[in-house]
Protein backbone atom coordinates (compact mmCIF):
# COMPACT_ATOMS: atom_id res chain seq x y z
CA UNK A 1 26.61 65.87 -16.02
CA UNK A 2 27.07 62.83 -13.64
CA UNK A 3 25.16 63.00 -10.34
CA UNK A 4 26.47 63.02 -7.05
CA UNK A 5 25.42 60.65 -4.49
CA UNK A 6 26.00 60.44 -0.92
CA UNK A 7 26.54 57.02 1.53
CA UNK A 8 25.87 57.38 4.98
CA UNK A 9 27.53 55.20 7.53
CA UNK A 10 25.75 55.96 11.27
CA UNK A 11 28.12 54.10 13.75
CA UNK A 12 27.87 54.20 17.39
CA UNK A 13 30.63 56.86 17.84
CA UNK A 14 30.77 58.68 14.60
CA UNK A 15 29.20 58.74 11.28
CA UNK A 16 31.37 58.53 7.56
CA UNK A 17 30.12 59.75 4.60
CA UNK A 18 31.65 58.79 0.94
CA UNK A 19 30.22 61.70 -1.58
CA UNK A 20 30.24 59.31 -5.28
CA UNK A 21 30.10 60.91 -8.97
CA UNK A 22 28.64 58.65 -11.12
CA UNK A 23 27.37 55.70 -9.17
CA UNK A 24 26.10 53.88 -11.14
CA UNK A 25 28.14 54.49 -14.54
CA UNK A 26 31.25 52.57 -16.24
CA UNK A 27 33.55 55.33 -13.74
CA UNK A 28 32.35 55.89 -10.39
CA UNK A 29 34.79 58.64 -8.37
CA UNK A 30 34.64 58.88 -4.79
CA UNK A 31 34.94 63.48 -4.77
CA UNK A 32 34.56 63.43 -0.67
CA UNK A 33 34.63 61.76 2.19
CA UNK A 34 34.85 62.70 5.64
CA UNK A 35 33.63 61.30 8.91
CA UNK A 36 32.77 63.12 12.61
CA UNK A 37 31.97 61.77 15.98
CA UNK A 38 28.79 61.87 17.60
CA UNK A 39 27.74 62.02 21.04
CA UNK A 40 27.96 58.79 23.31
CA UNK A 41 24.37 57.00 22.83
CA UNK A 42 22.58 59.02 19.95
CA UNK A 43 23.14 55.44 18.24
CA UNK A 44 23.44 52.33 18.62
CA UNK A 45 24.66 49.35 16.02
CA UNK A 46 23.47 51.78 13.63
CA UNK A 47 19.86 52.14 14.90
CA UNK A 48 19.58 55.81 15.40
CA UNK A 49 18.44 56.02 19.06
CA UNK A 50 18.26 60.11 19.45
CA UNK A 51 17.04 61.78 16.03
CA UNK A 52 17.88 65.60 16.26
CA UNK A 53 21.24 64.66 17.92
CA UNK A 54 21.99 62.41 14.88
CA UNK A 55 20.18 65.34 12.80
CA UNK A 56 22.91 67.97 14.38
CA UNK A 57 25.88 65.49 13.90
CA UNK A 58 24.67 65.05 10.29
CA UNK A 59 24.24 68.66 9.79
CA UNK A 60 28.04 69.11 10.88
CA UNK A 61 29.19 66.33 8.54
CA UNK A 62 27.62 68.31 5.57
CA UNK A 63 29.29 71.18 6.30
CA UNK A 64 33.11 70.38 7.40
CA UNK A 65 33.07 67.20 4.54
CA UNK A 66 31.65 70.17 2.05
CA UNK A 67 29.70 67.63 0.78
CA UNK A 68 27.68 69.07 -2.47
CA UNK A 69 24.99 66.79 -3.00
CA UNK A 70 22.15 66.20 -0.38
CA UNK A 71 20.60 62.99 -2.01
CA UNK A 72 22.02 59.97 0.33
CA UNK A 73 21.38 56.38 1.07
CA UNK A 74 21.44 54.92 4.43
CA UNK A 75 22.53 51.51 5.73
CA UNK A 76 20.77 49.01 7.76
CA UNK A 77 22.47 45.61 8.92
CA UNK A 78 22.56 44.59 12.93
CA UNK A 79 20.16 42.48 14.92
CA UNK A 80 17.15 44.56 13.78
CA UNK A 81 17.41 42.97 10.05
CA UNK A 82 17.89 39.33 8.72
CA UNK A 83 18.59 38.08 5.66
CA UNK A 84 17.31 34.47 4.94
CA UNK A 85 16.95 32.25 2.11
CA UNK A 86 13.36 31.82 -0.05
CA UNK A 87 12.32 30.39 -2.37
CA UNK A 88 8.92 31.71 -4.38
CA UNK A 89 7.10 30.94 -7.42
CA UNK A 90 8.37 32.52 -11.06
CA UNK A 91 6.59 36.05 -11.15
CA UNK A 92 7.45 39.50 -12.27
CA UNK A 93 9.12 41.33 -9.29
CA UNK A 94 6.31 43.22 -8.07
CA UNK A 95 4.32 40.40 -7.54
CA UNK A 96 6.64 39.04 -5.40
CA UNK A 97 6.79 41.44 -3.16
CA UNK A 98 3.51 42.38 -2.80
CA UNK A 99 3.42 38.56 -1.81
CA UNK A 100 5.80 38.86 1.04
CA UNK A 101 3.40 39.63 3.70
CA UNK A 102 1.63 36.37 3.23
CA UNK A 103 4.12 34.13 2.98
CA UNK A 104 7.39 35.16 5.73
CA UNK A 105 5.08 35.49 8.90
CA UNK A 106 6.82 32.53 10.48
CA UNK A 107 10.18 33.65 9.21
CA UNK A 108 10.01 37.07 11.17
CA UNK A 109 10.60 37.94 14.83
CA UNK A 110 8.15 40.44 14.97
CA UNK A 111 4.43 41.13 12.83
CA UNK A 112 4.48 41.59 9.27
CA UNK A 113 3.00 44.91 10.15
CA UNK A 114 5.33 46.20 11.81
CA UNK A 115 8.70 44.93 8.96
CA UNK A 116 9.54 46.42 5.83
CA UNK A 117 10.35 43.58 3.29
CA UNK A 118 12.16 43.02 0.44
CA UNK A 119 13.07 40.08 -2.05
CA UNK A 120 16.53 39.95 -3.56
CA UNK A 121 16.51 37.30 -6.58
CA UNK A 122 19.54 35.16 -6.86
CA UNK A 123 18.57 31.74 -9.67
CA UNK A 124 15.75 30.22 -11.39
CA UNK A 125 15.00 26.99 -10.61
CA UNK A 126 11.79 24.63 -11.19
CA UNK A 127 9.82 22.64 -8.38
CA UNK A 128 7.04 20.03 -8.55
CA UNK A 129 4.49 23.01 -8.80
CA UNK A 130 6.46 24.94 -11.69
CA UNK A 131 9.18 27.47 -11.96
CA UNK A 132 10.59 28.91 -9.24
CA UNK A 133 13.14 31.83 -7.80
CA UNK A 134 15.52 31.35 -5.10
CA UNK A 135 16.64 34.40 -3.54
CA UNK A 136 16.85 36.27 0.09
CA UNK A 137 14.23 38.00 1.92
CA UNK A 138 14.98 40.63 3.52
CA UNK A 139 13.21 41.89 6.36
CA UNK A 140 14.02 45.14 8.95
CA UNK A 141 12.03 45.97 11.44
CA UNK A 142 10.21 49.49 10.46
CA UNK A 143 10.35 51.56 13.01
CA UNK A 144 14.33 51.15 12.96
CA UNK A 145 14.43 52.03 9.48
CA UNK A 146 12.06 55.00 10.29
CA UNK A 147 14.19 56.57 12.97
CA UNK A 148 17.27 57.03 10.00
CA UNK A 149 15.34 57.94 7.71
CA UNK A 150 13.50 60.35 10.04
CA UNK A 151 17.08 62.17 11.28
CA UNK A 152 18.24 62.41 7.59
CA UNK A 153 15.29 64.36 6.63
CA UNK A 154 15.54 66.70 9.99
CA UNK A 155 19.20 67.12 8.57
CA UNK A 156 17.92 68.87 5.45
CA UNK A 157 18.89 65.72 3.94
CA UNK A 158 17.08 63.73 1.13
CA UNK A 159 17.27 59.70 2.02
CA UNK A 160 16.33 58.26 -1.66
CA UNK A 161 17.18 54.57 -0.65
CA UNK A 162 17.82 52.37 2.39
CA UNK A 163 19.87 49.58 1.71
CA UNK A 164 21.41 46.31 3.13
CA UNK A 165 24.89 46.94 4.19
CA UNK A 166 25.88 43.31 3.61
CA UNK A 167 24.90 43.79 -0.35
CA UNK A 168 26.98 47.45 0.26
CA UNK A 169 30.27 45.37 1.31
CA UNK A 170 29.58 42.77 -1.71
CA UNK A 171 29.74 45.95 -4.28
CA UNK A 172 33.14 47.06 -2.94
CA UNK A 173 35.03 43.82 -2.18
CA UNK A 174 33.51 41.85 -4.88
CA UNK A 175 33.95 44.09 -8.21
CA UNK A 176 35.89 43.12 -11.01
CA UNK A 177 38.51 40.78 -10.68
CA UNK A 178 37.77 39.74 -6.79
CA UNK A 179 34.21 38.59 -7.56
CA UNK A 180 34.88 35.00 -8.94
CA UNK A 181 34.35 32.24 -7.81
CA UNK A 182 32.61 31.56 -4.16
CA UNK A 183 34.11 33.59 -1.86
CA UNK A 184 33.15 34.55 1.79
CA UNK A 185 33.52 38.08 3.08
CA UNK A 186 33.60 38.25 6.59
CA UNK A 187 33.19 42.01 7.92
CA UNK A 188 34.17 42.53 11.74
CA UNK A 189 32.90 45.63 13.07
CA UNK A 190 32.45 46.69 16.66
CA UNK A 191 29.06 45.27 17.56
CA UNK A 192 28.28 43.68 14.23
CA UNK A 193 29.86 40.52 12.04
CA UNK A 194 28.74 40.21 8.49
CA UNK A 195 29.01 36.98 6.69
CA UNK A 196 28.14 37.38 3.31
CA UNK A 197 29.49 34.11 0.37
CA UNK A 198 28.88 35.26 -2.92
CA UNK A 199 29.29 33.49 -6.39
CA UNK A 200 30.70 35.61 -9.00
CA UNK A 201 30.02 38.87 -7.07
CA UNK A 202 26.20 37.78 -6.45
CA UNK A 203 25.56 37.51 -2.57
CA UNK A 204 23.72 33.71 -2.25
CA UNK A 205 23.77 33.93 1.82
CA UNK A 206 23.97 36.52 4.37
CA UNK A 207 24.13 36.41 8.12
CA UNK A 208 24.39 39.35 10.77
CA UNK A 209 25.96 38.51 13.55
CA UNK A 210 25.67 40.71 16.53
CA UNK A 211 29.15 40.48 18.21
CA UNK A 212 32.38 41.72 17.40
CA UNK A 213 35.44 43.52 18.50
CA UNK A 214 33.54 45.12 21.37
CA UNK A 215 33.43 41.87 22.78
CA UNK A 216 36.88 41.97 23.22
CA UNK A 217 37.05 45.28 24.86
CA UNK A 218 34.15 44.40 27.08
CA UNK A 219 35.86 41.09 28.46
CA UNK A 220 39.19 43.13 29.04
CA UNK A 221 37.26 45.56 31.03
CA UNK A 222 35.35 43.21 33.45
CA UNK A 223 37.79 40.13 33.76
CA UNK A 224 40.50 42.46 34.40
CA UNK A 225 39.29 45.76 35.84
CA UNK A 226 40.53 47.92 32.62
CA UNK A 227 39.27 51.11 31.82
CA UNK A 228 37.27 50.98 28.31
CA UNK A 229 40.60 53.09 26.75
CA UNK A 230 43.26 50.70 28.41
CA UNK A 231 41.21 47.72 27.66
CA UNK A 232 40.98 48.62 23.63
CA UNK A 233 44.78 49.68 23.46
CA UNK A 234 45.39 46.27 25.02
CA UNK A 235 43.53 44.43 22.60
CA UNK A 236 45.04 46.51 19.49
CA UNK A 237 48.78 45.99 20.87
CA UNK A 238 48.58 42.54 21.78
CA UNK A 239 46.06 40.61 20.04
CA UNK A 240 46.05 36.96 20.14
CA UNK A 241 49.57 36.24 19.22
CA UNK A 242 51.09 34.45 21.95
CA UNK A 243 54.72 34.25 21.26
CA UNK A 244 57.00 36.39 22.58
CA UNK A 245 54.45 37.83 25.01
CA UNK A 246 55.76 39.57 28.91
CA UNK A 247 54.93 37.81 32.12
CA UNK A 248 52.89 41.35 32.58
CA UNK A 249 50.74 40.81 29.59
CA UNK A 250 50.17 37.02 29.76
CA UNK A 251 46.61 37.66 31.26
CA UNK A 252 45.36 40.16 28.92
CA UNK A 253 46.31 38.24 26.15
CA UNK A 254 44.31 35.23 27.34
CA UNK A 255 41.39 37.24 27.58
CA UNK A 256 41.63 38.04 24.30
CA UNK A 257 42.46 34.40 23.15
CA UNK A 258 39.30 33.78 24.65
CA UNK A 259 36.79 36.13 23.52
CA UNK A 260 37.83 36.13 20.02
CA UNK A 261 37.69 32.01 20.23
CA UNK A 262 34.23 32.71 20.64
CA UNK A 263 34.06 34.36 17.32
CA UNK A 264 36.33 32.17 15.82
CA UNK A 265 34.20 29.55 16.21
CA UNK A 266 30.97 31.04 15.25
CA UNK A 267 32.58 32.14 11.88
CA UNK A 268 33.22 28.59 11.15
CA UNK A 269 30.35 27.23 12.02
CA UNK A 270 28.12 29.89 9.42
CA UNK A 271 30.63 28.41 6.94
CA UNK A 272 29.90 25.04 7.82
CA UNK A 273 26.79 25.61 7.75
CA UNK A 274 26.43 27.07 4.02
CA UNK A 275 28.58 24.07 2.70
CA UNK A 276 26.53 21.35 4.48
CA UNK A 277 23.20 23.13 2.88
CA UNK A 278 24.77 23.26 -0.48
CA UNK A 279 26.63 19.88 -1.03
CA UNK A 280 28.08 21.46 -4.82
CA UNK A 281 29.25 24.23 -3.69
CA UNK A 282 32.70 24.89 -2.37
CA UNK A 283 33.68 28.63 -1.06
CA UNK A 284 37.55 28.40 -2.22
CA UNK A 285 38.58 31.69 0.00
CA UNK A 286 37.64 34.13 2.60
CA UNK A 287 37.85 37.99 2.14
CA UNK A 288 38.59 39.60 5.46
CA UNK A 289 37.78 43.26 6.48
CA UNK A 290 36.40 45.51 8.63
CA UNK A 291 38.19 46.66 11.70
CA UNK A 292 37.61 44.37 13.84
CA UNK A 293 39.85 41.97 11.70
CA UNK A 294 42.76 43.99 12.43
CA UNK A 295 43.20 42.30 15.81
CA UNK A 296 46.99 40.76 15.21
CA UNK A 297 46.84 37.59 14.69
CA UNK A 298 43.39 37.29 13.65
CA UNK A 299 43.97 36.39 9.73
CA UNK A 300 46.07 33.62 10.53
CA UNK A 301 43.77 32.12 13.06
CA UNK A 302 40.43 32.36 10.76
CA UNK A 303 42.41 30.33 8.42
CA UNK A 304 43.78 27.65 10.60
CA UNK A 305 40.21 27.05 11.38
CA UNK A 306 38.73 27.02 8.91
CA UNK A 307 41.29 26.16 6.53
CA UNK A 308 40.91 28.54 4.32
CA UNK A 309 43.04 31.22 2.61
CA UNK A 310 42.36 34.49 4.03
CA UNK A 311 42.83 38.03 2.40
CA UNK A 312 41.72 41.59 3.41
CA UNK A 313 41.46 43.53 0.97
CA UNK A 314 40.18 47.59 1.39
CA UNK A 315 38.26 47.42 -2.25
CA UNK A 316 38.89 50.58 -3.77
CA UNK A 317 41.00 48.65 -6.78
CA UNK A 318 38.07 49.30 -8.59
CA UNK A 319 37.13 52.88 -8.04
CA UNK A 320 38.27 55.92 -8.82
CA UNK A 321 39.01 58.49 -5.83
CA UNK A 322 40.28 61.86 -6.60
CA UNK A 323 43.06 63.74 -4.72
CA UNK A 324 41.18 65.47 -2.57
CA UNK A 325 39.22 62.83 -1.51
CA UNK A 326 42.51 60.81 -0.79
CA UNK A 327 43.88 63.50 1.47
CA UNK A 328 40.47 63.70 3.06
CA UNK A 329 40.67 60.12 3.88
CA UNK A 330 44.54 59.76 5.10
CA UNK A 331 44.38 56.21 5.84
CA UNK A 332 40.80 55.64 6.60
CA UNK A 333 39.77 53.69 3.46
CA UNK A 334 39.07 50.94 5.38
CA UNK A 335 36.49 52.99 7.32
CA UNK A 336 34.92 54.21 4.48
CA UNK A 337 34.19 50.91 3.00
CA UNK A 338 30.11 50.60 3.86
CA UNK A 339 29.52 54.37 2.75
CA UNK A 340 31.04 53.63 -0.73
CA UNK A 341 29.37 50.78 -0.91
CA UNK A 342 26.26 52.24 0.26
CA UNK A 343 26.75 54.96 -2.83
CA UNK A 344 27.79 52.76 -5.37
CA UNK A 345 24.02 50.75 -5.01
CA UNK A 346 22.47 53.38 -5.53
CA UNK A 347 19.95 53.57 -8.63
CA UNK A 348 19.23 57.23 -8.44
């Protein structure tokens, strides 16, 4: 009988949960899925700041999702973990990360000691000293990663893996048919931007960047004296489009012109930056999701900067999801994209 596994997706005001049959098999079906809020501050950017509040929210989830299996895998991917290209000599796996410590030091923002590493291979290559593999490290800093794990277990829950979310938004946007070719998926959440360019479906370069629609909000709120709820309605209504718009709302929508510039412009320079480091390669589109990239007017103005053709895309063309699941999540799929992905990595 195929096993069920859970993803967990700990935002800062709620957390989703995607319950997956058969993970990793030829026909994985999302059963459940269901998502609750959690009290202001118990997290932040997904760094679980208050464990037995996150422990109590979790608890809840369990029981109003009816969520069968207690096996889950968490997600880590905000300031608190990078992802950065290296290069190492040709040896089996293990030996290459038990050769971490000594060789990322200078690559790290805080003591080897005190990170929990990880290589992810992507080629082979050779170098004047032999054969090589080129791949990502991946580095969080432990006591982050600790503090989830530690509120999943006081949950009564069983955390069997802790993954990159980055490589969890590759596995749902980039299966099957949308994998080839170099394509960059850009994920706008609210405090977090992911920037992940794959080649066939294999992530080659990640970046976290820690701003997103929040931004936004927060500019609304202190340029022109909105309330937090008036400032995001604002920004959801109006956007950056700037035809058309009311004397009333000129200033709000300059705001926003503003802030998201800021973004706008940081997107393209990652890009930039990945092309200029890799003169053969050429990324031919950009996948857009997450929802922060629902601002109106956003799509359009990613690719007349970058000159790209954009797509969003809620990557579930590839999954199954069965009818109670659907009802369950009445128009949230795009919500539930990190906890499926989260699921479907899973090697339990």
């Amino acid at each position: 009988m195929a096993k069920g596994i859970v993803g967990v997706d700990i935002g800062n005001d709620s957390i989703r949960a995607v319950e997956v049959m058969d993970a990793a098999g030829k026909n994985p079906t999302v059963v459940r899925f269901h998502e609750v809020p959690m009290p202001e501050g118990a997290a932040r950017s997904g760094d679980v700041l208050e464990v037995h509040t996150v422990a109590s929210t979790l608890k809840r989830l369990w029981v109003d999702g009816g969520f069968k299996s207690k096996d889950v895998v968490l997600g880590m991917g905000n300031q608190r973990v990078l992802a950065r290209d290296l290069t190492v000599p040709k040896m089996p796996m293990k030996q290459i990360r038990e050769s971490l410590p000594f060789q990322v030091q200078d690559m790290l923002p805080v003591p080897v000691a005190d990170a929990i590493l990880d290589f992810y291979p992507v080629s082979e290559g050779k170098s004047e000293s032999g054969p090589v593999v080129n791949g990502l490290l991946v580095a969080a800093v432990k006591e982050a990663v600790m503090a989830n794990v530690t509120a999943t277990q006081v949950a009564g829950l069983n955390p069997v893996e802790v993954d990159l979310i980055p490589f969890a938004l590759t596995r749902v946007h980039m299966r099957g048919h949308s994998s080839s070719g170099t394509v960059a998926l850009i994920d706008i959440g609210a405090t977090t931007t992911n920037v992940i360019i794959a080649t066939d479906g294999v992530p080659q370069f990640v970046r976290i960047i820690p701003a997103g629609g929040d931004e936004i909000t927060k500019a609304l709120v202190s340029r022109l004296d909105m309330t937090t709820g008036v400032a995001e309605q604002a920004k959801r209504a109006l956007g950056i489009i700037t035809v058309g718009v009311a004397p009333e709302h000129r200033p709000a929508v300059e705001v926003i012109h503003e802030a998201t510039g800021q973004l706008l412009n940081g997107l393209r320079n990652t890009l930039n930056y990945y092309v200029n480091a890799r003169q053969n390669e050429v990324i031919s589109r950009i996948m857009l999701t997450g929802g922060g990239s629902k601002l109106p007017g956003f799509e359009a103005a990613l690719g007349e900067i970058t000159r790209l053709p954009v797509s969003s895309d809620d990557g579930f063309d590839t999954v199954k999801v069965t009818r109670g699941a659907d009802k369950q999540a009445a128009g949230k799929r795009g919500a539930m994209t990190v906890a499926l992905g989260l699921a479907l990595g899973s090697k339990a």
